[in-house]
N, C-alpha and C. Protein backbone atom coordinates (compact mmCIF):
# COMPACT_ATOMS: atom_id res chain seq x y z
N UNK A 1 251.03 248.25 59.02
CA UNK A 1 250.67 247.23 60.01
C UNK A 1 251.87 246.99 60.92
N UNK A 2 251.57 246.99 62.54
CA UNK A 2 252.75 246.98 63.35
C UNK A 2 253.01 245.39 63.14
N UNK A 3 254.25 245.38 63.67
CA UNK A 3 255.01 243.81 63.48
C UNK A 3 253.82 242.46 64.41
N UNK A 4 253.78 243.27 65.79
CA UNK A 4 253.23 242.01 66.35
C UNK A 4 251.90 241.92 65.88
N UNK A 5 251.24 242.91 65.42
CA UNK A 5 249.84 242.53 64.67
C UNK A 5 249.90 241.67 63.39
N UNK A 6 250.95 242.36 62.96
CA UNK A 6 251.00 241.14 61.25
C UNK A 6 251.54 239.54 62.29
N UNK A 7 252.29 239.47 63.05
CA UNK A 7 252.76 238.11 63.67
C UNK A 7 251.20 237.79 64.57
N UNK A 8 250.61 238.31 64.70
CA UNK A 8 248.84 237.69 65.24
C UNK A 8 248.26 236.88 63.95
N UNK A 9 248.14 237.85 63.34
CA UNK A 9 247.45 237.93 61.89
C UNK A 9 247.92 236.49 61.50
N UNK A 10 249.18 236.51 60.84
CA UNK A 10 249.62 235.15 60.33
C UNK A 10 249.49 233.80 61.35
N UNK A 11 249.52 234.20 62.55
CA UNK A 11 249.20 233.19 63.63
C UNK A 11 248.12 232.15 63.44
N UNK A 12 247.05 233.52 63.80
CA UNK A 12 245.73 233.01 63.47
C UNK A 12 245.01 232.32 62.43
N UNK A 13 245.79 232.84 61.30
CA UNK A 13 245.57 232.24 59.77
C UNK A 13 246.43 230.83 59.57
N UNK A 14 247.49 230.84 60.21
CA UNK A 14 247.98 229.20 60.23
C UNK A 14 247.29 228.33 61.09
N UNK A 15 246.48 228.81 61.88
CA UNK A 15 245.07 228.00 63.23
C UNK A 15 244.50 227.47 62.37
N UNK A 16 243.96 228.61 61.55
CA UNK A 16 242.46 228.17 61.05
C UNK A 16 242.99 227.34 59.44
N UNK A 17 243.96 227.26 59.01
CA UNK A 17 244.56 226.60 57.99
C UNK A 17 244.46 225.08 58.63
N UNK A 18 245.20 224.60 59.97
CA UNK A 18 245.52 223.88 60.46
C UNK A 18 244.14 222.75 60.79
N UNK A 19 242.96 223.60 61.40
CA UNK A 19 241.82 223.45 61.90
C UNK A 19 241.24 222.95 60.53
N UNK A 20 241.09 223.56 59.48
CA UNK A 20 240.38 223.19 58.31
C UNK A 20 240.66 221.46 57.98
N UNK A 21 242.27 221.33 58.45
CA UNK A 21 242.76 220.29 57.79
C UNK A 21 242.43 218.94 58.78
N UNK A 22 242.31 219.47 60.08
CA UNK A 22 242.22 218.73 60.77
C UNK A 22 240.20 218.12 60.70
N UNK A 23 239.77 219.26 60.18
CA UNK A 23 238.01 218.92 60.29
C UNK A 23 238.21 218.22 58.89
N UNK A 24 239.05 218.27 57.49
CA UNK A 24 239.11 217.49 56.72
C UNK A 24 239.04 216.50 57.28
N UNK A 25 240.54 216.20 57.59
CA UNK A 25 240.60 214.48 58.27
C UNK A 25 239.71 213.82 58.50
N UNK A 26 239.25 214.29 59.92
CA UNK A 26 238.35 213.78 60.62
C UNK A 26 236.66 213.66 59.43
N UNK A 27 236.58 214.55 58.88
CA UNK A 27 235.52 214.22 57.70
C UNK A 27 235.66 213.11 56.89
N UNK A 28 236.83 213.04 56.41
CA UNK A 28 237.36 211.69 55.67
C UNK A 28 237.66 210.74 56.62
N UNK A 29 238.57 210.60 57.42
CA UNK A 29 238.45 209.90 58.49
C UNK A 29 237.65 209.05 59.27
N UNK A 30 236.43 209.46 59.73
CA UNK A 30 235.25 209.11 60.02
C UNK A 30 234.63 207.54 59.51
N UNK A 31 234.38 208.48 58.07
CA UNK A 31 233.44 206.51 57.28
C UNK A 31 234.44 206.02 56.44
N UNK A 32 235.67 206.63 57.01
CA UNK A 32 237.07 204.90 56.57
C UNK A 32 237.38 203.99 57.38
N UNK A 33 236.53 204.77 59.12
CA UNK A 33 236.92 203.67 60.43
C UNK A 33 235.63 202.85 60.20
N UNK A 34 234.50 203.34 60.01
CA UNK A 34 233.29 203.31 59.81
C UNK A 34 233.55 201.78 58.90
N UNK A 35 234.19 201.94 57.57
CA UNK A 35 233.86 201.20 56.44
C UNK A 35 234.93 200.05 57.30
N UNK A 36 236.20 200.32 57.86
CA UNK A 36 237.36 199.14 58.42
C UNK A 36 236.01 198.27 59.58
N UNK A 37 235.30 198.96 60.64
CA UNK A 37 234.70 197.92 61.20
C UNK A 37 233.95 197.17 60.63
N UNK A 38 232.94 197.80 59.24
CA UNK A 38 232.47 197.54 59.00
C UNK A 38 232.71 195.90 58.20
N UNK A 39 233.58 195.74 57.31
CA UNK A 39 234.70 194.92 56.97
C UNK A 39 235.14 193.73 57.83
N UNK A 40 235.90 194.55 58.99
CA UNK A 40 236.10 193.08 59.87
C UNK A 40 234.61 192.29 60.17
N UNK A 41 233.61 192.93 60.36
CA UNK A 41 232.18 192.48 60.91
C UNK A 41 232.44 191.77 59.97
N UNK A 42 232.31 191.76 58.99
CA UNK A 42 231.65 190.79 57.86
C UNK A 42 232.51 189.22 57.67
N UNK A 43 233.96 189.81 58.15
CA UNK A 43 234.72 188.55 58.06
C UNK A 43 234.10 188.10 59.14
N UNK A 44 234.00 188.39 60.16
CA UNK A 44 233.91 187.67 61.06
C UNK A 44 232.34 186.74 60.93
N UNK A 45 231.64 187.07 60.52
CA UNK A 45 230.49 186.37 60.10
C UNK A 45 230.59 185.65 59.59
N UNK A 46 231.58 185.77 58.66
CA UNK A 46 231.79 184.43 57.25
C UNK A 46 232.84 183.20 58.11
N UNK A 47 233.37 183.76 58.97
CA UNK A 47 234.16 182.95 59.93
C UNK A 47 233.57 181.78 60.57
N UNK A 48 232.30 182.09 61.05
CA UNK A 48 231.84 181.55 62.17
C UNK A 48 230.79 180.74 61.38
């Protein structure tokens, strides 16, 4: 394997490493903002 193909290769594979982690996040991420509004709503009901 020539050099700049293995330096593509590993490129691309740290993308899609990166990408995975980032669609994690955002998967987890999601219904924890979800559950925080959800939360303040409720104080705020009990507030008023």
């Amino acid at each position: 394997m020539g050099e700049a193909r293995k330096n593509r290769v590993l490129k691309e594979f740290a993308l899609e490493e990166e990408g995975q982690h980032i669609g994690l996040g955002i998967h987890i991420g999601l219904p924890f903002l979800n559950l925080l509004k959800t939360i303040k709503r409720i104080k705020l009901c009990e507030e008023l």
